[in-house]
Protein backbone atom coordinates (compact mmCIF):
# COMPACT_ATOMS: atom_id res chain seq x y z
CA UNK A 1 35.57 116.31 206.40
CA UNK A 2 36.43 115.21 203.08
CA UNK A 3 38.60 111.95 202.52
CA UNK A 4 41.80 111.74 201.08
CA UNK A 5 42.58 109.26 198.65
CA UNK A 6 46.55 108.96 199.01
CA UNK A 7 46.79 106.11 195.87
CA UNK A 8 46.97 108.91 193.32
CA UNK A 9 49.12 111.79 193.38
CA UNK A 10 48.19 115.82 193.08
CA UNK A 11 48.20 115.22 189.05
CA UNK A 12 45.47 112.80 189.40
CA UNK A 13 43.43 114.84 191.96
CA UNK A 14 39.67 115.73 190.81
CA UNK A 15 39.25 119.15 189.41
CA UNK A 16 37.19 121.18 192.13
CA UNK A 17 34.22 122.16 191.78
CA UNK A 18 33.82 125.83 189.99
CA UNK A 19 34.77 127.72 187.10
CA UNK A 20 38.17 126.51 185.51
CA UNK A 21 41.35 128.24 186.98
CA UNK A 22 42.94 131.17 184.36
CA UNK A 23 46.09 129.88 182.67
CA UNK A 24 49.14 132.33 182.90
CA UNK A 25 50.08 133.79 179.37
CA UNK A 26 53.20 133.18 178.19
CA UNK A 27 54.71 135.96 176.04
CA UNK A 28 57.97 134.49 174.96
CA UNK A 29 56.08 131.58 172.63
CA UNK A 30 54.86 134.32 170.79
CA UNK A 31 58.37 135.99 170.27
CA UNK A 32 60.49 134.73 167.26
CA UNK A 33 63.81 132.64 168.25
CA UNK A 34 66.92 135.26 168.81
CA UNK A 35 68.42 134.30 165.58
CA UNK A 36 65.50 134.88 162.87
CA UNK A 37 64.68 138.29 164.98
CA UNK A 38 68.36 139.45 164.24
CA UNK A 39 67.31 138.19 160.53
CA UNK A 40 64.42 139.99 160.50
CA UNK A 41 65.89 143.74 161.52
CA UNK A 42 65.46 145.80 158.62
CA UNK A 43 62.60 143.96 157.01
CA UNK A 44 59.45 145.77 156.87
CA UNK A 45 56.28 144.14 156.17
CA UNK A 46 54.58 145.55 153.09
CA UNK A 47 50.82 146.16 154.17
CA UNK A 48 48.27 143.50 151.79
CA UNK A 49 51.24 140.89 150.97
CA UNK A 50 51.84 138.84 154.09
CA UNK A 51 55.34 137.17 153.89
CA UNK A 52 56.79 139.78 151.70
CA UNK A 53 59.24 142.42 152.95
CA UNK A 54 60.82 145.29 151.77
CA UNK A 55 64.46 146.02 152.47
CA UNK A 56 67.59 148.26 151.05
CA UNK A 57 64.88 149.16 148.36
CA UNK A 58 63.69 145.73 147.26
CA UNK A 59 61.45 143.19 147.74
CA UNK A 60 62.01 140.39 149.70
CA UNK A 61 60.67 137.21 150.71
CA UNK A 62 61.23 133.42 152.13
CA UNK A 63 60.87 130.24 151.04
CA UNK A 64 62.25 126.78 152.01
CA UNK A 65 64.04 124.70 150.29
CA UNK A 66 64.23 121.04 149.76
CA UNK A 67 66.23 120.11 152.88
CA UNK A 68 63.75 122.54 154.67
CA UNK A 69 65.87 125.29 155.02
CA UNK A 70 64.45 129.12 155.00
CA UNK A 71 66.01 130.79 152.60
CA UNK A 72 65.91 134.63 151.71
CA UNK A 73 65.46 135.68 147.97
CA UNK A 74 64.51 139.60 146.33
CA UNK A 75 63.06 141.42 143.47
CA UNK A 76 62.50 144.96 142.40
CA UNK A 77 58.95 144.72 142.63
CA UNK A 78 56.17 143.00 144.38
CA UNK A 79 54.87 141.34 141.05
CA UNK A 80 57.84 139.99 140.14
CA UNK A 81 58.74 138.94 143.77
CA UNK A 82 55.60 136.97 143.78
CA UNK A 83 56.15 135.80 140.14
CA UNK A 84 59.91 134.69 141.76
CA UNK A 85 58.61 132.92 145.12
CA UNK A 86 56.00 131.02 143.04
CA UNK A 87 58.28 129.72 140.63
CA UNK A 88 61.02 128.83 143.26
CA UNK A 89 58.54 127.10 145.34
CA UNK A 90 57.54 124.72 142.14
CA UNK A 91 61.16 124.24 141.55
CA UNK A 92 61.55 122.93 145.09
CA UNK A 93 58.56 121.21 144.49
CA UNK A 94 59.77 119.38 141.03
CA UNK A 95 63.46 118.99 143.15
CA UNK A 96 64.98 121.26 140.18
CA UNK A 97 65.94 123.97 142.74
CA UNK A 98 69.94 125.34 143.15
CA UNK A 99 70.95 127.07 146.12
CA UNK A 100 72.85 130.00 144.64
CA UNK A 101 76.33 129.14 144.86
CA UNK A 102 78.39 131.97 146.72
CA UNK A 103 81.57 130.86 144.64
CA UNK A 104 83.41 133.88 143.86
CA UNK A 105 84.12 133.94 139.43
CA UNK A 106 87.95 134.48 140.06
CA UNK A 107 89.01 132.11 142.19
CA UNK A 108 86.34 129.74 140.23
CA UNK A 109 88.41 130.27 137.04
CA UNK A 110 91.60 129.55 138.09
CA UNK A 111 90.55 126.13 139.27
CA UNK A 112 88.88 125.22 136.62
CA UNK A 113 91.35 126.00 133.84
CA UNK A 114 93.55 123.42 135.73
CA UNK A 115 91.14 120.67 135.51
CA UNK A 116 89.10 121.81 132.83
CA UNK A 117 88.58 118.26 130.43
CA UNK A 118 87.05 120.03 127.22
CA UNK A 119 83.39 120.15 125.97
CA UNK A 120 83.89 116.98 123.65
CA UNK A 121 85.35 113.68 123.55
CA UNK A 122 88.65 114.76 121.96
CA UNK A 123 89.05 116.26 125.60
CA UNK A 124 91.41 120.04 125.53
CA UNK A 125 94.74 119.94 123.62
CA UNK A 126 97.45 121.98 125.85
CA UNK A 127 97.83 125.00 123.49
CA UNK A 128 94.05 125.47 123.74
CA UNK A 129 94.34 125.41 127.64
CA UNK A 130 97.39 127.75 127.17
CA UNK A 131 95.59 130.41 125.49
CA UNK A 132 92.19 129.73 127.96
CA UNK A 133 93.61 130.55 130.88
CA UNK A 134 95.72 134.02 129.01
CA UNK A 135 92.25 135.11 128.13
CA UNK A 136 91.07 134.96 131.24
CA UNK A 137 93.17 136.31 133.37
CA UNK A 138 93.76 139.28 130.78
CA UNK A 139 90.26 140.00 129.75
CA UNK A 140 87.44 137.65 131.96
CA UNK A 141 88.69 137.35 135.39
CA UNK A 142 89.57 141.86 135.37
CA UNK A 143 85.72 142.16 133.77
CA UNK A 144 84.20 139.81 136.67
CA UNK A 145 86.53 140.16 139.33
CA UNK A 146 84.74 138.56 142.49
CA UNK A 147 81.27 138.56 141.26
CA UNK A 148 79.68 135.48 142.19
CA UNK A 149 79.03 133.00 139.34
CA UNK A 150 75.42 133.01 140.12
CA UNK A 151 74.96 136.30 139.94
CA UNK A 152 76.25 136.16 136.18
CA UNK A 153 73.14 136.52 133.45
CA UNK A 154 72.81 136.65 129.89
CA UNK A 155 72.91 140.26 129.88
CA UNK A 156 76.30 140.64 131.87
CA UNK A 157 77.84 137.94 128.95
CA UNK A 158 76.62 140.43 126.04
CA UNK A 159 77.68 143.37 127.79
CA UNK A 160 81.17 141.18 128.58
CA UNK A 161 81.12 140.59 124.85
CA UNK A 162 81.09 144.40 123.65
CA UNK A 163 83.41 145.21 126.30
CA UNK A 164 86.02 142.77 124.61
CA UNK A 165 85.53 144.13 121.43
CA UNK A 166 86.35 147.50 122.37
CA UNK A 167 89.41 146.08 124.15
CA UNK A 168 90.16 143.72 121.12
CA UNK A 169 89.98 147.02 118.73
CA UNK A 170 92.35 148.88 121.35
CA UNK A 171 94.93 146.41 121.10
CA UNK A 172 95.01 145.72 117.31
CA UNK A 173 94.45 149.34 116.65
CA UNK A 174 91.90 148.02 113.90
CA UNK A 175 88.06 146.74 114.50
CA UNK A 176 87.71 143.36 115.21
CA UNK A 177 85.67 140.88 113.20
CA UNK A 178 82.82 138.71 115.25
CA UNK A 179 84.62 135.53 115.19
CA UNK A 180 87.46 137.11 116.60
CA UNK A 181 84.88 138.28 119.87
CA UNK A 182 83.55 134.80 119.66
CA UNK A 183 86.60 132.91 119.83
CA UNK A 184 87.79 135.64 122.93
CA UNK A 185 84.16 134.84 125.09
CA UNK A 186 84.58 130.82 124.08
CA UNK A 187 86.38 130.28 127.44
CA UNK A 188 83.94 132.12 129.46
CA UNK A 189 80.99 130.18 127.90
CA UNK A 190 83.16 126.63 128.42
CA UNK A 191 83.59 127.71 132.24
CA UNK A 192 79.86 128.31 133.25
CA UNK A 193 78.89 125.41 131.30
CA UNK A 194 80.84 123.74 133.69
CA UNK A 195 79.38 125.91 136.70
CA UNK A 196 75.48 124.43 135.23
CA UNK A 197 76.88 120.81 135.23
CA UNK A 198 78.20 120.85 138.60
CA UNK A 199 75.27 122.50 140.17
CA UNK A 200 76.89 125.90 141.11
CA UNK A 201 74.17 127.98 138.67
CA UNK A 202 71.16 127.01 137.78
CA UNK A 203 71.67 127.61 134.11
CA UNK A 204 74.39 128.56 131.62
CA UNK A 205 73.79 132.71 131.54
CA UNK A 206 75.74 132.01 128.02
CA UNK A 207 74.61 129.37 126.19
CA UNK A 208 72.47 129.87 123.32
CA UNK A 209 73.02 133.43 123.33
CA UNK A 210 73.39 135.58 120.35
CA UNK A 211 76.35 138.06 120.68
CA UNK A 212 75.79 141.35 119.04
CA UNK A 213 78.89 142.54 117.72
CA UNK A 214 79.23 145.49 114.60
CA UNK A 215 80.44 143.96 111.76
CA UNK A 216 84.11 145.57 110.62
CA UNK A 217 84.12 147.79 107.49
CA UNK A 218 85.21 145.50 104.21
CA UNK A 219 88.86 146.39 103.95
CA UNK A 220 90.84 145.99 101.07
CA UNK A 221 92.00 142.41 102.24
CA UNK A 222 88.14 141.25 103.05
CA UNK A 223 84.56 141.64 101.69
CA UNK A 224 81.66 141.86 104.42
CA UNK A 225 84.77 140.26 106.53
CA UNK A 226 85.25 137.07 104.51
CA UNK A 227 88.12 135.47 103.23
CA UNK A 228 89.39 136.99 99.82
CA UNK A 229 92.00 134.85 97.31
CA UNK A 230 94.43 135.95 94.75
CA UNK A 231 93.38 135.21 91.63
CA UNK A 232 95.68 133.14 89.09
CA UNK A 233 97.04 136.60 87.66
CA UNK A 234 97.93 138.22 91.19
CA UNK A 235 99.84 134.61 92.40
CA UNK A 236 102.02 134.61 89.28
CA UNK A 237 102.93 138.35 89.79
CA UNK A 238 102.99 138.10 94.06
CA UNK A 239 105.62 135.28 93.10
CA UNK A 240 107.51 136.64 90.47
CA UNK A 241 107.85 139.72 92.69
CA UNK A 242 109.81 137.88 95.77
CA UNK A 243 113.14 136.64 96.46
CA UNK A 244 114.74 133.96 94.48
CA UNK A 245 115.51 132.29 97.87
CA UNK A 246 111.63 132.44 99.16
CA UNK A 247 109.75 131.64 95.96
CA UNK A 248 109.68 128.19 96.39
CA UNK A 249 108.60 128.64 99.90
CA UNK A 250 105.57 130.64 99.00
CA UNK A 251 104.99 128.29 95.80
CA UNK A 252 104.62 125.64 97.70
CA UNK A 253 102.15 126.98 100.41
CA UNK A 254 99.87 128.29 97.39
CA UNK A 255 99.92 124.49 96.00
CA UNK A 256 99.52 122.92 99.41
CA UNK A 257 97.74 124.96 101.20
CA UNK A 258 99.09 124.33 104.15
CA UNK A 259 98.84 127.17 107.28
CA UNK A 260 101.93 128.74 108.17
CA UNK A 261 102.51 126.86 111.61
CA UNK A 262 102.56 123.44 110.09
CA UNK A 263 104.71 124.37 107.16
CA UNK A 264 107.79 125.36 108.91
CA UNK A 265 107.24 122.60 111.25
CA UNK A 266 107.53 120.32 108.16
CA UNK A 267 110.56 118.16 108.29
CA UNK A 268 112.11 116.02 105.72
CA UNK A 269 110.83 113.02 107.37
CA UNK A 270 107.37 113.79 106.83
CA UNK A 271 108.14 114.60 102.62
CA UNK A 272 108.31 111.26 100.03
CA UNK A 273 109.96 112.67 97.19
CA UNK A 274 109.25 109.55 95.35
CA UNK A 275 105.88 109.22 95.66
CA UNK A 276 105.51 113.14 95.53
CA UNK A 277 104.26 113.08 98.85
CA UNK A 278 103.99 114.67 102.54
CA UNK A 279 102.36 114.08 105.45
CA UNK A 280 101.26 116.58 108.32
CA UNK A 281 101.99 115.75 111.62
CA UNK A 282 102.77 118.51 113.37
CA UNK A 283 102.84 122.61 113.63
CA UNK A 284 104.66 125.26 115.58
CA UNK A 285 102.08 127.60 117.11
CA UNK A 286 103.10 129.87 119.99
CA UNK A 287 106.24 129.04 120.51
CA UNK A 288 105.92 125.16 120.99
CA UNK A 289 105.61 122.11 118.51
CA UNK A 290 102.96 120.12 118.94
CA UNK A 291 100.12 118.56 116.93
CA UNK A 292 97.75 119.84 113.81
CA UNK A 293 94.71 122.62 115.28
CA UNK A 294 92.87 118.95 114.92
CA UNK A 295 92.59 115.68 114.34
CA UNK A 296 91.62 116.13 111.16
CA UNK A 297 94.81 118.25 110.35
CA UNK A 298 96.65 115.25 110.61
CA UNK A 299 96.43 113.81 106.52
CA UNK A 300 98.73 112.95 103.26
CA UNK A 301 99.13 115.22 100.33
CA UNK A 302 100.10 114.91 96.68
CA UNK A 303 102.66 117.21 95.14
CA UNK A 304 102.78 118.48 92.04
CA UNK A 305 105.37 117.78 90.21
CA UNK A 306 107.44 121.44 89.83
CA UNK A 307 107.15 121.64 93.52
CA UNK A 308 108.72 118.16 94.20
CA UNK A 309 111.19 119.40 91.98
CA UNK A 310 112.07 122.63 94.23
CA UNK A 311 112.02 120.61 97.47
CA UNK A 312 114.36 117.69 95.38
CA UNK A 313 116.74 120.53 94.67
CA UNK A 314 116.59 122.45 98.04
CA UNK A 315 117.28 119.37 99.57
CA UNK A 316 120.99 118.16 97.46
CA UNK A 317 121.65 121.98 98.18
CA UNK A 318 121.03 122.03 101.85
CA UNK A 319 121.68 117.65 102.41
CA UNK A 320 119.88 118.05 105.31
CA UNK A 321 118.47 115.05 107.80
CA UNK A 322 115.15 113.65 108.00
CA UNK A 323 114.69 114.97 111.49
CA UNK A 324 115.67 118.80 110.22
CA UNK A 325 113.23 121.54 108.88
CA UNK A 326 112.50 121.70 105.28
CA UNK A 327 112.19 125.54 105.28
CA UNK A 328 114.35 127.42 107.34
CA UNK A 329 115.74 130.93 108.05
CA UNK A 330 118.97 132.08 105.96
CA UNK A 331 121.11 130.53 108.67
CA UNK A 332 119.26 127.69 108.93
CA UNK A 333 117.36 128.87 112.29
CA UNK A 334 113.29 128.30 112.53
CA UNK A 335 111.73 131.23 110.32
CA UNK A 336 110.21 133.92 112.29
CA UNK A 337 106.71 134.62 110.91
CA UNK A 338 106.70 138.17 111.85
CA UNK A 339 110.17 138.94 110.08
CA UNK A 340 109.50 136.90 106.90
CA UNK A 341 105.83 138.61 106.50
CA UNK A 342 107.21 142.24 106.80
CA UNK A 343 110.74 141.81 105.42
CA UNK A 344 109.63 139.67 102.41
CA UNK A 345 106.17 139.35 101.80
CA UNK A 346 104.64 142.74 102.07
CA UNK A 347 107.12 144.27 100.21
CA UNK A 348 106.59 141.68 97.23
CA UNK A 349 102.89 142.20 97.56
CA UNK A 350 103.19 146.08 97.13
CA UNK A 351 105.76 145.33 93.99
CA UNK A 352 103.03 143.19 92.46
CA UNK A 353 100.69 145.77 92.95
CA UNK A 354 98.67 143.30 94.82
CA UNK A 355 97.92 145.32 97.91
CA UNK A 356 99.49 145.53 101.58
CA UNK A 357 96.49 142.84 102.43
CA UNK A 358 98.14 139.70 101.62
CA UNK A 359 99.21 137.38 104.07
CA UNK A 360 99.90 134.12 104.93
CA UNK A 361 96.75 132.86 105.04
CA UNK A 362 95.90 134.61 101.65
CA UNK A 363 97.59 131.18 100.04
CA UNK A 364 95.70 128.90 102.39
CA UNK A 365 92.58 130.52 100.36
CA UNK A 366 94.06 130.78 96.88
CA UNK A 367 94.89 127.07 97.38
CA UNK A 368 91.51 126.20 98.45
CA UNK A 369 89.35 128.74 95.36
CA UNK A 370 91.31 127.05 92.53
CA UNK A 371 90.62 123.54 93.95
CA UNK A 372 87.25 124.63 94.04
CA UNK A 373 87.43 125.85 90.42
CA UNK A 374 89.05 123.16 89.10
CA UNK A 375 85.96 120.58 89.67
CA UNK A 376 87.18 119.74 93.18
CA UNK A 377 84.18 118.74 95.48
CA UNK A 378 83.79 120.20 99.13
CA UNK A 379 84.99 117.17 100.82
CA UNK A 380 87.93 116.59 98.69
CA UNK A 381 88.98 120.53 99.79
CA UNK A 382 88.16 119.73 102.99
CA UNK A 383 90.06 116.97 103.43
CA UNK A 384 93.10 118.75 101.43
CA UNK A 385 92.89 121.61 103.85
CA UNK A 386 91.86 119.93 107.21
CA UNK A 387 88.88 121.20 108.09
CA UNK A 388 86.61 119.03 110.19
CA UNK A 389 83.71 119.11 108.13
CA UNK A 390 82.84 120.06 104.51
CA UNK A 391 80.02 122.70 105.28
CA UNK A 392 82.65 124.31 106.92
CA UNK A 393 85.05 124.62 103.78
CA UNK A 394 81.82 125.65 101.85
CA UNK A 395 80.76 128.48 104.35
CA UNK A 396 84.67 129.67 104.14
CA UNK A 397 85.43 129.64 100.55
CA UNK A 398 81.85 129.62 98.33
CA UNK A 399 81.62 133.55 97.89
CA UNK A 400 84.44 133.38 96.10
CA UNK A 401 83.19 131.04 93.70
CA UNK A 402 79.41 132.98 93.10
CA UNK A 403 80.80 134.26 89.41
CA UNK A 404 82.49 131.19 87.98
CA UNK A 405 78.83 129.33 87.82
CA UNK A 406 78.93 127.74 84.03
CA UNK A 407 76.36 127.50 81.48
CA UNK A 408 74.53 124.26 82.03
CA UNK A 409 74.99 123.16 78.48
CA UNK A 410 74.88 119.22 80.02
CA UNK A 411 71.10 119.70 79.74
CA UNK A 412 71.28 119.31 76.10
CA UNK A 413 72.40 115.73 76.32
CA UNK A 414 69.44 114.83 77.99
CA UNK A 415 66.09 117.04 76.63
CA UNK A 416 64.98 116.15 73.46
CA UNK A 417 65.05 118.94 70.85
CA UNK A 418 62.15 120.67 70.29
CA UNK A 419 61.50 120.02 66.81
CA UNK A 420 60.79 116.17 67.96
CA UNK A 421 57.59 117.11 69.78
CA UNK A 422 54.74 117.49 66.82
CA UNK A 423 51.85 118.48 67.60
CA UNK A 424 48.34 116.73 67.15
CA UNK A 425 47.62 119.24 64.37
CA UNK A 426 50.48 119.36 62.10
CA UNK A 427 50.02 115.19 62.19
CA UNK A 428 47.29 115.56 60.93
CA UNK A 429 47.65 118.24 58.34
């Protein structure tokens, strides 16, 4: 009779003698957890790449993330599935890895047009938000609808960007020139900027990219879609041709240069008719007063002497306040642009024989080609017209100037003539 030793319990009982006793097998450790085998339905492995699946006709695959998380990405092909694991596993890896943001690019955009600070410094003037968030909800936020922000890429942008154009072009019921399409995609580009900084998308799908948009037809108010002046001729006929009333208006836009907005915004607050002086503050532009396009709209200007003159006259006719318009309607109203361009100025244009092309701006660019031709340097124009940089005014306005280059007869003054250079021969002859 064996002994029993009652100190230890059965755990601590010998092993018997004998061949080891079978463990039972447990099938449910080799079973996957209830939730990834509802995952899993639908995958099926592809036979010679372990951990790749295929699924609604493309390739997919897992990978884990830096908080550990399995996460499910695709491709079209095995190649470029296993080109896409590798480099999302050394993103993790680096810690440059985005989850892909499931935010939705409508709702996105109307919450960040609200809060939306501007790319620069200078921050986002109102007017500029103003015509962000029209462009968006007429044009971007139809195009994208609820497509989510990170599924956005450079290819959607350029197709977004011929899309406008042909919308543009419908509207207008004329082509539209490139910086027009530019200036329609800017808020797009401004909002998934945004998305990159605050970690929604991995990258801006926009930036850097190269839209290709067909270049307008030269029309009889533009060459290759650039700006085109009046020459000295065509001004003095163009005014001649209008109203008695309006040719001091128009006179004095051709001398200043000034855009349309912030001329009849001028008051006569902001004109020193003793110094022969103005200063621009302020412009009307859709609707609202408010100030220049930039800071560098804000500056003084020198008049010449004939057109102090008209506004010295125009003001004992009209004795109007400081605080009231210096060009107004024939009741003394705001002018209407659209009524003073097709009522007045076309009609003068076609007189002159000028051409139904002039506008507006046409004396913005007249102003700024006989600066240019009258010795004026490119930051002197600039600074006369308000542009924020000099190589600006230069890429704007230098075509015009390609046929007034001079004979540089200043070379004289400085080469020695050529009957001064003898040679070693006839010295000594």
């Amino acid at each position: 009779m064996i002994p029993l030793d009652l100190t230890h319990g059965p755990a601590d009982a010998p092993t018997p003698p004998g061949p080891a006793p079978k463990e039972c097998f447990d099938a449910t450790a080799t079973l996957l957890p209830p939730a990834e085998a509802v995952e899993m339905s639908g995958f099926a492995p592809i036979e010679g790449h372990p951990g790749f699946y295929r699924r609604s006709g493309q390739v997919m695959f897992r990978f884990r993330d830096r908080r550990r998380k399995r996460r499910w990405e695709g491709a079209r092909t095995i190649k470029e599935a296993e080109r896409r694991k590798l480099a999302l596993e050394l993103d993790v890896e680096r810690g440059d890895y985005r989850a892909p943001s499931q935010e939705r690019f409508s709702a996105y955009a109307r919450t960040w047009i609200d809060t939306y600070a501007g790319r620069t410094a200078r921050g986002i003037q109102e007017h500029t938000r103003h015509d962000y968030r029209r462009r968006l909800e007429q044009d971007a936020i139809p195009y994208f609808g609820d497509l989510r922000l990170s599924e956005i890429e450079p290819r959607d942008v350029k197709e977004y960007a011929l899309w406008l154009a042909d919308r543009l072009a419908h509207r207008s019921g004329k082509p539209v020139k490139p910086d027009t399409v530019r200036l329609g995609v800017a808020p797009l580009r401004a909002l998934l900027a945004t998305a990159a900084e605050e970690g929604l998308i991995r990258s801006n799908p926009a930036a850097g990219l190269r839209l290709a948009v067909v270049q307008p037809l030269a029309g009889d108010g533009e060459e290759d879609g650039r700006a085109k002046a009046l020459s000295e001729p065509e001004l003095a006929a163009l005014l001649e041709a209008l109203p008695d009333e309006w040719r001091p208006f128009f006179a004095f836009l051709a001398q200043t240069g000034l855009r349309i907005g912030e001329a009849i915004e001028l008051r006569w607050g902001d004109v020193d008719l003793g110094q022969r002086g103005l200063r621009v503050r302020r412009r009307f532009y859709r609707g609202k007063v408010g100030p220049p396009k930039s800071k560098y709209g804000r500056r003084r200007l020198r008049l010449t002497r004939a057109v102090a003159d008209d506004l010295w006259h125009l003001r004992k006719r009209t004795r109007a306040g400081d605080d009231e318009l210096v060009f107004t309607a024939e009741r003394g109203s705001r002018i209407d642009q659209s009524n003073l361009l097709s009522r007045v100025l076309k009609p003068a244009a076609l007189e002159a024989g000028v051409g139904k092309w002039v506008g507006f701006h046409t004396f913005r660019h007249t102003c700024a080609t006989m600066l240019f031709r009258n010795g004026w340097n490119a930051v002197q124009v600039q600074r006369w017209l308000g542009h924020h940089k000099p190589s600006f005014t230069l890429d704007t306005y230098v075509h015009l100037l390609d046929e007034d280059v001079p004979e540089p007869t200043f070379f004289d003054a400085i080469s020695r003539p050529c009957d001064q250079f003898v040679t070693r021969e006839g010295r000594n002859q």
